[in-house]
C-alpha atoms as a PDB file:
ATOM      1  CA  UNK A   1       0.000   0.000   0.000  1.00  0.00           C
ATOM      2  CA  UNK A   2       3.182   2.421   1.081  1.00  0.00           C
ATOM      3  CA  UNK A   3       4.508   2.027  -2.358  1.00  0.00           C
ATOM      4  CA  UNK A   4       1.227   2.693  -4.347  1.00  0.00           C
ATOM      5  CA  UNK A   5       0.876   5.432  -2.470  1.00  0.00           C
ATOM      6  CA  UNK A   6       4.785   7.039  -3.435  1.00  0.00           C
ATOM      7  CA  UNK A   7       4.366   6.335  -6.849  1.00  0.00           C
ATOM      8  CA  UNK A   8       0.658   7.493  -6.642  1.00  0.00           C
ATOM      9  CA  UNK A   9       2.500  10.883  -5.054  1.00  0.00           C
ATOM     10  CA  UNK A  10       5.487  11.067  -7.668  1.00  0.00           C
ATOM     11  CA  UNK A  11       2.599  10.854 -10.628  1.00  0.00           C
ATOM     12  CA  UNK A  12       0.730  13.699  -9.075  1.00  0.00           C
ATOM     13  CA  UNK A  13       3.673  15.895  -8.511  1.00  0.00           C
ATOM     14  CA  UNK A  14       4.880  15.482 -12.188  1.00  0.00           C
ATOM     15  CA  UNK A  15       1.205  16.694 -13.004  1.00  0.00           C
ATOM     16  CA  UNK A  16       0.893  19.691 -10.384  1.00  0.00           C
ATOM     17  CA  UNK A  17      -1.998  18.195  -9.360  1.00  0.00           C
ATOM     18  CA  UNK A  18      -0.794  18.605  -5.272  1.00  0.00           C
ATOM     19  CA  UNK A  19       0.811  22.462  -5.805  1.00  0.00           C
ATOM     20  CA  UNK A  20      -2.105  23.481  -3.795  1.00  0.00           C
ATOM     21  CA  UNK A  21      -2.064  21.268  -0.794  1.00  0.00           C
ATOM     22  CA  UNK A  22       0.597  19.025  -0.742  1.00  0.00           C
ATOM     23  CA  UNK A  23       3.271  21.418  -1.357  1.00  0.00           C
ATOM     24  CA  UNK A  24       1.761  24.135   1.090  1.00  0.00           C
ATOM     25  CA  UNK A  25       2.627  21.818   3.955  1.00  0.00           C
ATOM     26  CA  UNK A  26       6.339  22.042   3.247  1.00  0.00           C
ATOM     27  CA  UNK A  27       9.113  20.537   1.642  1.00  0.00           C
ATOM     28  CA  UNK A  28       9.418  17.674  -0.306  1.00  0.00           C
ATOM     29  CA  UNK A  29      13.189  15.254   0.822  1.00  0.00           C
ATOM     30  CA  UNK A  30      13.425  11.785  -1.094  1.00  0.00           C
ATOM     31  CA  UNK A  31      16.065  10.036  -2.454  1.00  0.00           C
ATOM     32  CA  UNK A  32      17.740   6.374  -2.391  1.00  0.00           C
ATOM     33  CA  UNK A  33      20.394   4.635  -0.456  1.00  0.00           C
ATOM     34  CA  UNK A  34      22.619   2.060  -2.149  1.00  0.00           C
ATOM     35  CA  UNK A  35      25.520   0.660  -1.027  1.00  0.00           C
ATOM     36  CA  UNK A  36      29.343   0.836  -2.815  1.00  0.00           C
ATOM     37  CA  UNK A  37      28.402  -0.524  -5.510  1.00  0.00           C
ATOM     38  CA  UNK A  38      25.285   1.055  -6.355  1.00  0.00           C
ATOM     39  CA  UNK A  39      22.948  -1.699  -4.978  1.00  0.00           C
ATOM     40  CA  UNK A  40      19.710  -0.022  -3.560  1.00  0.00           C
ATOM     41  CA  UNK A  41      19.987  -0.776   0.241  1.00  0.00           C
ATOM     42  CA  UNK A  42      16.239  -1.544   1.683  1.00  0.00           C
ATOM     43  CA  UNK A  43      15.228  -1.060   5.161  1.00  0.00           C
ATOM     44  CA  UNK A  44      18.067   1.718   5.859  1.00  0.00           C
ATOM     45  CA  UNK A  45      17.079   4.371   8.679  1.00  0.00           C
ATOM     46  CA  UNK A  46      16.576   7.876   6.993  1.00  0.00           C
ATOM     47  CA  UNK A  47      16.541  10.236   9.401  1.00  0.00           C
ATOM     48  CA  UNK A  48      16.536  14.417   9.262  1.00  0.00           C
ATOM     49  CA  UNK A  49      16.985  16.586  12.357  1.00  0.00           C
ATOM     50  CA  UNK A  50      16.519  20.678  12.548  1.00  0.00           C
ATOM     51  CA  UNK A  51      16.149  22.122  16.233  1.00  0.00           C
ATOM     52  CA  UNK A  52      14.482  25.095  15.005  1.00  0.00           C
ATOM     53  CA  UNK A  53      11.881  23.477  13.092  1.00  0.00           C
ATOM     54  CA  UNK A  54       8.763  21.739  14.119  1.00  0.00           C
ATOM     55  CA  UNK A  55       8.057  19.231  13.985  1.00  0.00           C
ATOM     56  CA  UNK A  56      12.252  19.001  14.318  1.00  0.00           C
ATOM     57  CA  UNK A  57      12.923  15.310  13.359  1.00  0.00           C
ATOM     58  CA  UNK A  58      11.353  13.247  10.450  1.00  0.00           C
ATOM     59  CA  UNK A  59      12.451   9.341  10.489  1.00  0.00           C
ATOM     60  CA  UNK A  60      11.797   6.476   7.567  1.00  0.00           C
ATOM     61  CA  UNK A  61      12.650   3.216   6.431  1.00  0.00           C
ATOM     62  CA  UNK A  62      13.657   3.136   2.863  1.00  0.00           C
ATOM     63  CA  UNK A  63      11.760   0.796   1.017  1.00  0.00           C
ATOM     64  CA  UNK A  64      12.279  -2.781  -1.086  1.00  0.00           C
ATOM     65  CA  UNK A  65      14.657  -1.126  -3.574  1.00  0.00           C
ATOM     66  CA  UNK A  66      16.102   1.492  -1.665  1.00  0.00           C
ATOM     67  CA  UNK A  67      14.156   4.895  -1.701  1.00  0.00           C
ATOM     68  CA  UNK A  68      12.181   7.165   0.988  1.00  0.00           C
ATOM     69  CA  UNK A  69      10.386  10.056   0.753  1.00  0.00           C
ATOM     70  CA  UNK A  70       9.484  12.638   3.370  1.00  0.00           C
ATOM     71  CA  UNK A  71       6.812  15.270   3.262  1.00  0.00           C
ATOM     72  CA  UNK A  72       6.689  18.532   5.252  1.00  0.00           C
ATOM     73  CA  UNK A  73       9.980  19.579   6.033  1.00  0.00           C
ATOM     74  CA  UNK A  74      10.849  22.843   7.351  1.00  0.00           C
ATOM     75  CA  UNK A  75      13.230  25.256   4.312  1.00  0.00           C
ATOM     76  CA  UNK A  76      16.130  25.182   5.466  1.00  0.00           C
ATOM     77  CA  UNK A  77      19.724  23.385   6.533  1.00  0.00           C
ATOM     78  CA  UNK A  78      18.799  20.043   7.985  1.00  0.00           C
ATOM     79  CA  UNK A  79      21.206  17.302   9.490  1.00  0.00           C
ATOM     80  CA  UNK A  80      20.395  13.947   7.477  1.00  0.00           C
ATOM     81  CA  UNK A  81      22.404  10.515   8.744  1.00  0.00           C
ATOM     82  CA  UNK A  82      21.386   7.441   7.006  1.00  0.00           C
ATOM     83  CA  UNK A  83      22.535   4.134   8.720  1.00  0.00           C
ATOM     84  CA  UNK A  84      22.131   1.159   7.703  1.00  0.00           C
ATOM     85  CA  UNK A  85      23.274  -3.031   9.489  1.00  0.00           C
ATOM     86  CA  UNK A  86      26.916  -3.453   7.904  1.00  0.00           C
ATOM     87  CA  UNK A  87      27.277  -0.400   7.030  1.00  0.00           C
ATOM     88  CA  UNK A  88      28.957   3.074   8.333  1.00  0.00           C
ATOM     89  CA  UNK A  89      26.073   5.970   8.749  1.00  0.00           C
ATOM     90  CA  UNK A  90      26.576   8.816   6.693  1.00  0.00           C
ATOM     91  CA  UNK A  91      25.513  12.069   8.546  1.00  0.00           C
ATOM     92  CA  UNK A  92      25.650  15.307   6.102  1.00  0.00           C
ATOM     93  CA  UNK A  93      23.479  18.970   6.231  1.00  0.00           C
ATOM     94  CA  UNK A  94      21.600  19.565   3.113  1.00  0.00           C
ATOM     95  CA  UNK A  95      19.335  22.483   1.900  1.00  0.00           C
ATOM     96  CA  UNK A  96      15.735  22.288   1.374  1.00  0.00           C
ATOM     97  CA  UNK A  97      13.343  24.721   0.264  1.00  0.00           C
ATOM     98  CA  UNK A  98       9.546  23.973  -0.113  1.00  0.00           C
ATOM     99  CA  UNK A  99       8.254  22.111  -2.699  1.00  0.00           C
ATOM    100  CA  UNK A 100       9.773  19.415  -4.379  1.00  0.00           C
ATOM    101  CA  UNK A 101      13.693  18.732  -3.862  1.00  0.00           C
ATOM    102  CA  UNK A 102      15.833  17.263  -6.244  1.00  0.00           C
ATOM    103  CA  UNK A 103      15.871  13.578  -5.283  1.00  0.00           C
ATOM    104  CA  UNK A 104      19.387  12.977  -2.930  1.00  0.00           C
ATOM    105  CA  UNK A 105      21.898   9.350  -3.986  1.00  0.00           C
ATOM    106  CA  UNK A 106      22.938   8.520  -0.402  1.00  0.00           C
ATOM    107  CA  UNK A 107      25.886   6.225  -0.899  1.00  0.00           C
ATOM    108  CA  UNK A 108      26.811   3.911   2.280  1.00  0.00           C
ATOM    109  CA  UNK A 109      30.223   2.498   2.938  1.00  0.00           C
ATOM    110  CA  UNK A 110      30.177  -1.137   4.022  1.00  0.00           C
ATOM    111  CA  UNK A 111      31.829  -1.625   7.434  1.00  0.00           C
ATOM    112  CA  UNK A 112      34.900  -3.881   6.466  1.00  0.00           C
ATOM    113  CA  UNK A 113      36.511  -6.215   9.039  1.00  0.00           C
ATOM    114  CA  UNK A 114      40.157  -5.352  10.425  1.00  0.00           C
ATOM    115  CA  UNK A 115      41.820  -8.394   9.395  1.00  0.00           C
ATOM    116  CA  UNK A 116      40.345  -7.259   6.015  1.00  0.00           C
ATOM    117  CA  UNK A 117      41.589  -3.818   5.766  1.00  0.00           C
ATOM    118  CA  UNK A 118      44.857  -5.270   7.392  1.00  0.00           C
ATOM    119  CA  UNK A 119      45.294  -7.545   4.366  1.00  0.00           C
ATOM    120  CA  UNK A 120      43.276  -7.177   1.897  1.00  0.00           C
ATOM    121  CA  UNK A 121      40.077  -8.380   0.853  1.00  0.00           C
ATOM    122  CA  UNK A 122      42.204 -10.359  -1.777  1.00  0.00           C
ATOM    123  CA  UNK A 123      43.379 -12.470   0.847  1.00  0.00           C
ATOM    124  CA  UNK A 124      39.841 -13.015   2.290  1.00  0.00           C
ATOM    125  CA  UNK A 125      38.012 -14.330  -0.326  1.00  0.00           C
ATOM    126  CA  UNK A 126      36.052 -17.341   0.440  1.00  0.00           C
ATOM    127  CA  UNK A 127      37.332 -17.239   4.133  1.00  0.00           C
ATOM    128  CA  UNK A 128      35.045 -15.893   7.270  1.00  0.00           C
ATOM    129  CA  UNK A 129      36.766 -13.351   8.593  1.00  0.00           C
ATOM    130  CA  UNK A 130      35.274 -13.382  11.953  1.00  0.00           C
ATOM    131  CA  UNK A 131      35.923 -16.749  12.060  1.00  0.00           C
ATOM    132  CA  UNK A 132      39.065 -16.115  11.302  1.00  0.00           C
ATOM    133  CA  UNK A 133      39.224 -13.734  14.310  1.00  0.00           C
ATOM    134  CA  UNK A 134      37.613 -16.459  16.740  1.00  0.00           C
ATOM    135  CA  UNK A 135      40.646 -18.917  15.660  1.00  0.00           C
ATOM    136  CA  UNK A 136      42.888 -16.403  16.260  1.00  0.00           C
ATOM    137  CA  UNK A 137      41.596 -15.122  19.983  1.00  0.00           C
ATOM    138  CA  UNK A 138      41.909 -19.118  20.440  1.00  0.00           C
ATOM    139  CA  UNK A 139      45.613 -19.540  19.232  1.00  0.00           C
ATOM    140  CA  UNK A 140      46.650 -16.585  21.207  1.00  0.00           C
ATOM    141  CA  UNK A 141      44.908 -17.741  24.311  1.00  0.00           C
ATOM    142  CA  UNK A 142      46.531 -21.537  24.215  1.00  0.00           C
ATOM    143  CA  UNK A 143      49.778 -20.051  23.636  1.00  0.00           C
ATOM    144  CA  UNK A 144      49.649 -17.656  26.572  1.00  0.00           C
ATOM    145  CA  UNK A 145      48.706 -20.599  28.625  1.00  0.00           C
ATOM    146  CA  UNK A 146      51.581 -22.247  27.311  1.00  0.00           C
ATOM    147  CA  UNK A 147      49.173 -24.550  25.543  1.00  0.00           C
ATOM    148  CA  UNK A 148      51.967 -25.233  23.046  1.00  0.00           C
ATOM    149  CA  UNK A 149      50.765 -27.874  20.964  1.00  0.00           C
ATOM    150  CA  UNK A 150      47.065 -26.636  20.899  1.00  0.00           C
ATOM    151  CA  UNK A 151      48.654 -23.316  19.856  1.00  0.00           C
ATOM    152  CA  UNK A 152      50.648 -25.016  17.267  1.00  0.00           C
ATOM    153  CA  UNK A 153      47.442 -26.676  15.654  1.00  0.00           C
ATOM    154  CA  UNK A 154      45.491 -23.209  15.695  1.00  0.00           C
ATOM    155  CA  UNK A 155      48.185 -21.199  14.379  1.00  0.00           C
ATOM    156  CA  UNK A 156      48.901 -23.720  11.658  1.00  0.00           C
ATOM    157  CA  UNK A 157      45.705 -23.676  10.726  1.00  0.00           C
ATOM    158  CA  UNK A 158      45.635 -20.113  10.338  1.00  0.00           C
ATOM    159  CA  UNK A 159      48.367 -19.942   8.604  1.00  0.00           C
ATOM    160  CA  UNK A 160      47.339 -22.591   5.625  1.00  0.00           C
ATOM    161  CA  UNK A 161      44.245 -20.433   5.189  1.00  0.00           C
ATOM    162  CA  UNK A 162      46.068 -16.940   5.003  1.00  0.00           C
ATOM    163  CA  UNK A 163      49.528 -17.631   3.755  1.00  0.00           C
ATOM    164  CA  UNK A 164      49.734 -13.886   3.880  1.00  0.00           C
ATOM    165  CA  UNK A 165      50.073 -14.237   8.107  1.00  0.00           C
ATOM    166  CA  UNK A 166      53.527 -14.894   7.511  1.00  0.00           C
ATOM    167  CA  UNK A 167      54.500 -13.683  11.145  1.00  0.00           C
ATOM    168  CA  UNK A 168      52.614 -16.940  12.516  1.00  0.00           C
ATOM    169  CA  UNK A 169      55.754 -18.824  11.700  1.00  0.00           C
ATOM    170  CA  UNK A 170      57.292 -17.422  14.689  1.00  0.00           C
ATOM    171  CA  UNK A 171      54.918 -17.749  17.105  1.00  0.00           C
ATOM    172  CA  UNK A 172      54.373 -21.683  15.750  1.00  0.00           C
ATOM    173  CA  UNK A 173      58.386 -21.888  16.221  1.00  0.00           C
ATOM    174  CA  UNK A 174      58.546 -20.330  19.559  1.00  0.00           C
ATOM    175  CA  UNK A 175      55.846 -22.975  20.660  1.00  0.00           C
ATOM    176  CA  UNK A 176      57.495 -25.578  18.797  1.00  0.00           C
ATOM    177  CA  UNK A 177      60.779 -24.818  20.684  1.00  0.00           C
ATOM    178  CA  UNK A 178      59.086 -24.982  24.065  1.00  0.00           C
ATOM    179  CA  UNK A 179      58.327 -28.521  23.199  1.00  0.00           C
ATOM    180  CA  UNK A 180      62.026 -28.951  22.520  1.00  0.00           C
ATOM    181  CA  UNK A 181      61.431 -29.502  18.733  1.00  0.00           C
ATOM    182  CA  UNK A 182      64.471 -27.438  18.075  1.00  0.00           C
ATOM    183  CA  UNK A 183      64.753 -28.483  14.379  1.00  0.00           C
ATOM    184  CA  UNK A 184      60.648 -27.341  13.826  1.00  0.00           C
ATOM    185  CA  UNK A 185      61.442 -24.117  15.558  1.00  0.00           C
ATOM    186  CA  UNK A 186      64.800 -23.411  13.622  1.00  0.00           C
ATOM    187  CA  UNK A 187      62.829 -24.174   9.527  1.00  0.00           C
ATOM    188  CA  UNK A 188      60.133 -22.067  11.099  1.00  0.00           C
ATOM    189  CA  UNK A 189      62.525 -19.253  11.883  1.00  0.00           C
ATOM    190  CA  UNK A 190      63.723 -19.457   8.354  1.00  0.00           C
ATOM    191  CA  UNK A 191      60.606 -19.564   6.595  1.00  0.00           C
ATOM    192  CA  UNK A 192      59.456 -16.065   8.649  1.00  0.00           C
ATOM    193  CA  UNK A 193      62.981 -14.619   7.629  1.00  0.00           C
ATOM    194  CA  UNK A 194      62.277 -15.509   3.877  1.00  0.00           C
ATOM    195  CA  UNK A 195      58.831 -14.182   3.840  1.00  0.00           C
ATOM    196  CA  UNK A 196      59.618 -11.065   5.855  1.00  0.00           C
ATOM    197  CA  UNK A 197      63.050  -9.160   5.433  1.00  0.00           C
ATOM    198  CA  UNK A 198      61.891  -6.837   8.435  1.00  0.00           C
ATOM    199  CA  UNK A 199      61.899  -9.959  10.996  1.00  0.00           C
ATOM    200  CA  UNK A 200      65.715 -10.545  10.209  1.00  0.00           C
ATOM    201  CA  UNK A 201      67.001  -8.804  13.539  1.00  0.00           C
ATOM    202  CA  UNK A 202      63.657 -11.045  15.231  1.00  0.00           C
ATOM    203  CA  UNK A 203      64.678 -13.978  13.412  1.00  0.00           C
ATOM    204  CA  UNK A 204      68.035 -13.887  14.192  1.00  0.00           C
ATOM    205  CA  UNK A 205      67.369 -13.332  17.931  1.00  0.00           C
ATOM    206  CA  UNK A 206      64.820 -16.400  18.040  1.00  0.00           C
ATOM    207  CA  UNK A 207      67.091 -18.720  16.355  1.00  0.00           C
ATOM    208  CA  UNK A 208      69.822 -17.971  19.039  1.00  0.00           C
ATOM    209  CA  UNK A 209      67.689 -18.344  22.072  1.00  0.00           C
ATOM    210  CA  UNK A 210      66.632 -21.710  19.929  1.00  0.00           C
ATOM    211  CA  UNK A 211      70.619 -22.601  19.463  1.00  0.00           C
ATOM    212  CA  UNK A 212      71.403 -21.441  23.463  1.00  0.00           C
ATOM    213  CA  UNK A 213      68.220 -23.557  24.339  1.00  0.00           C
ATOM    214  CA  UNK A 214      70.123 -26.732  22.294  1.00  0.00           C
ATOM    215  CA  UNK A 215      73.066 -25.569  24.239  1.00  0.00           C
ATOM    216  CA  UNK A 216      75.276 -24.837  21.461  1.00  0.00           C
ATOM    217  CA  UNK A 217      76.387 -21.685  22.282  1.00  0.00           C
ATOM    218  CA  UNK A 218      79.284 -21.199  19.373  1.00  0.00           C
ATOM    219  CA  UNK A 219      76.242 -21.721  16.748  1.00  0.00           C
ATOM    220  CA  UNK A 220      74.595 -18.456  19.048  1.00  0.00           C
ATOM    221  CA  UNK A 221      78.117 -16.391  17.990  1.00  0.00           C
ATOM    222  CA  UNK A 222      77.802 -17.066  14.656  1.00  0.00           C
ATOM    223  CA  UNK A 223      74.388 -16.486  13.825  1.00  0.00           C
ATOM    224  CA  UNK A 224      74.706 -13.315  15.147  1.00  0.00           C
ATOM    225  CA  UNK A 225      77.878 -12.528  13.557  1.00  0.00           C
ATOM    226  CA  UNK A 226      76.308 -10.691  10.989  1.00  0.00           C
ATOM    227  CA  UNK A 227      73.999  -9.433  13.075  1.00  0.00           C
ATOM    228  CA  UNK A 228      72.673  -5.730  11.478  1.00  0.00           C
ATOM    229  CA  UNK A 229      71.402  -4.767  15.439  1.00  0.00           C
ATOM    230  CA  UNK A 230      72.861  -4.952  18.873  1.00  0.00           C
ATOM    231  CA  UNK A 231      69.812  -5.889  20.539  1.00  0.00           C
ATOM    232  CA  UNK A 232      68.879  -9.741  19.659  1.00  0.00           C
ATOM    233  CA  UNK A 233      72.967  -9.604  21.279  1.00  0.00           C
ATOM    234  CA  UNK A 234      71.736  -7.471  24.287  1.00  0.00           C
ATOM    235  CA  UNK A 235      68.193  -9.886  24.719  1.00  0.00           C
ATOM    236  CA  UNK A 236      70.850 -13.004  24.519  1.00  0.00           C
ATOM    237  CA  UNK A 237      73.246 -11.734  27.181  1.00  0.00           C
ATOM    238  CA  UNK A 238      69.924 -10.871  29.366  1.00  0.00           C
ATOM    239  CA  UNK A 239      68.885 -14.401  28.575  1.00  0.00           C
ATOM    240  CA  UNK A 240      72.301 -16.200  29.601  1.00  0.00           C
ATOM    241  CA  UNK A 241      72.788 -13.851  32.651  1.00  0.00           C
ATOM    242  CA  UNK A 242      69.126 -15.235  34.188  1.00  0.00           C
ATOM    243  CA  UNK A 243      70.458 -18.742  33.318  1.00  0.00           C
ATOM    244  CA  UNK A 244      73.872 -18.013  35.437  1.00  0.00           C
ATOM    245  CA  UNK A 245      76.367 -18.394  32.993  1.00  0.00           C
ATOM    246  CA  UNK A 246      77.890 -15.481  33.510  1.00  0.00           C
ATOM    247  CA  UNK A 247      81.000 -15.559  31.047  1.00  0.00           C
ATOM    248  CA  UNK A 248      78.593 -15.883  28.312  1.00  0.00           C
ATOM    249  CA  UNK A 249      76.708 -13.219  29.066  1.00  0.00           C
ATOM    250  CA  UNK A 250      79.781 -11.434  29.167  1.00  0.00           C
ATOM    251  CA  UNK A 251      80.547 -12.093  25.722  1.00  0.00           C
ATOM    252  CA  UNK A 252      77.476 -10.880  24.323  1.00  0.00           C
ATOM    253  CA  UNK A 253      78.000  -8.031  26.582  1.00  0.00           C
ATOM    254  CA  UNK A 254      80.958  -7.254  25.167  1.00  0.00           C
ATOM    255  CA  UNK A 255      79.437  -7.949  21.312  1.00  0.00           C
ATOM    256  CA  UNK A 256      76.594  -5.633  22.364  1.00  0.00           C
ATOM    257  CA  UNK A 257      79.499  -2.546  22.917  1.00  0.00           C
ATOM    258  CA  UNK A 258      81.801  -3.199  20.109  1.00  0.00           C
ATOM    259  CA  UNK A 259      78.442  -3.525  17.086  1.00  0.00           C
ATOM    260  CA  UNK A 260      76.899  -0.384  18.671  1.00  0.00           C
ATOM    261  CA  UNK A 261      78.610   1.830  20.868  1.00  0.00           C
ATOM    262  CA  UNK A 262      76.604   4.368  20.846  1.00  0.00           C
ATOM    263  CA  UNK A 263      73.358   2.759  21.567  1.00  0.00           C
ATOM    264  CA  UNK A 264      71.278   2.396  24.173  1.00  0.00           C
ATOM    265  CA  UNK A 265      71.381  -0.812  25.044  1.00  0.00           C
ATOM    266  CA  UNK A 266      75.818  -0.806  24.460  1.00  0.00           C
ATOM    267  CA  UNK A 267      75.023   1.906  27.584  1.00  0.00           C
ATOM    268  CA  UNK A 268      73.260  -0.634  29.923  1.00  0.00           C
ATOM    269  CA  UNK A 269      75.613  -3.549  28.537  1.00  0.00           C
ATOM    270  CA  UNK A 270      78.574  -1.619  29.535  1.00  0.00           C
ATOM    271  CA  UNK A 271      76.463  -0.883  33.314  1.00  0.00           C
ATOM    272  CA  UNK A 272      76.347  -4.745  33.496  1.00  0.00           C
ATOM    273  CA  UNK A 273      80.137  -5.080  32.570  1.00  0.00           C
ATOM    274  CA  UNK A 274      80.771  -3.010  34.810  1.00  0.00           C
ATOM    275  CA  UNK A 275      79.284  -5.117  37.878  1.00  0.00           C
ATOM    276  CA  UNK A 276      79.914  -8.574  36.839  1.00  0.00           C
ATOM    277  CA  UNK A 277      83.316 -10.196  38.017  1.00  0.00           C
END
């Protein structure tokens, strides 16, 4: 019946059959909303708000394919927002005078998922990404309760879906290394480092802890050899000085001052030096 009667009101506006009355009573506001990519979006909340007017807030649902029309609007600036499930409202003034107003083209922007702006919406396709989230929350929560293997099995999972999560390698080798599957951990290192040149100074500092762990503590010198930062050398001599062994914490110490003198962490290394026998 709603939509007889707006096409019933278009018709007679066209004819100037309603100049009289209709358009006595005020302003005319219609329009559609459609999403991105031009889609009409039904059922979207249309409202207009102006303090000074009365009455000073008109509300409707836009219909089946999209469109609403108001009658009886104050002239004048009035404060439309448009919202819609999904999507981000759209608040904007526009000008109306009385009569009939050029119909308004609301356009709503869908509300997109972090993971999706994060990566793309390349990477997404086919995948949930709320379920995506949920797996997540669940990997992060096993591994901070030292969960390891359950961790393992959720970040793998993860990972097979969105190859793109490159960065999961190291938390699957950090868990794999707390199960003392040093050899897991170590490819897992490497894969990170080859899918992400900005984890090199992480990498390098998790396959140390990985080789100190193993207790081969000339494979720890010479993976950090190269070393382009002093601090996976600082974290290491932190790591050996909690474990007691002193002289090797020493070393790195000492590594720590000679790669980066001037940095902060050559500063507290060369406090530490200072102390230690």
């Amino acid at each position: 019946m709603r939509k007889h009667f707006l096409s019933f009101l278009v018709i007679m506006l066209a004819a100037g059959v309603l100049a009289p009355t209709v358009l006595a009573q005020g302003a005319i506001f219609q329009g559609v909303v459609v999403d991105e990519d031009g889609n009409p979006l039904p059922g979207a909340t249309v409202v207009a708000e102006m303090a000074d007017a009365n009455p000073p807030r008109f509300e409707q649902q836009t219909d089946d394919n999209g469109r609403w029309s108001m009658i009886g609007l104050a002239s004048g600036e009035w404060m439309v927002t448009v919202e819609a499930e999904g999507f981000h409202p759209s608040p904007g003034p526009i000008q109306l005078r009385f009569g009939v107003n050029p119909p308004s083209t609301i356009d709503l922007a869908r509300i997109r998922h972090p993971l999706v702006v994060a990566l793309g919406d390349e990477a997404f396709e086919g995948l949930d990404p709320n379920l995506i989230e949920q797996n997540l929350e669940a990997a992060d929560a096993a591994y901070n309760d030292e969960q390891w293997q359950a961790a393992i099995d959720g970040y793998s999972e993860i990972l097979e879906q969105l190859p793109i999560m490159n960065d999961l390698h190291m938390q699957i080798g950090i868990a794999h290394r707390q199960l003392q599957n040093y050899d897991e951990a170590l490819g897992l290192f490497e894969q990170a480092r080859e899918g992400d040149a900005l984890l090199e100074s992480e990498v390098e500092a998790e396959i140390a802890r990985t080789r100190m762990a193993m207790g081969d503590f000339d494979a720890v010198g010479d993976a950090l050899a190269g070393a382009n930062s002093a601090k996976p050398l600082f974290k290491l001599a932190l790591v050996a000085l909690n474990k007691g062994d002193t002289e090797t914490a020493k070393t790195f110490f000492a590594q720590v001052v000679d790669k980066e003198p001037d940095s902060e962490e050559a500063v507290q290394a060369q406090a530490v030096l200072s102390q230690l026998p």
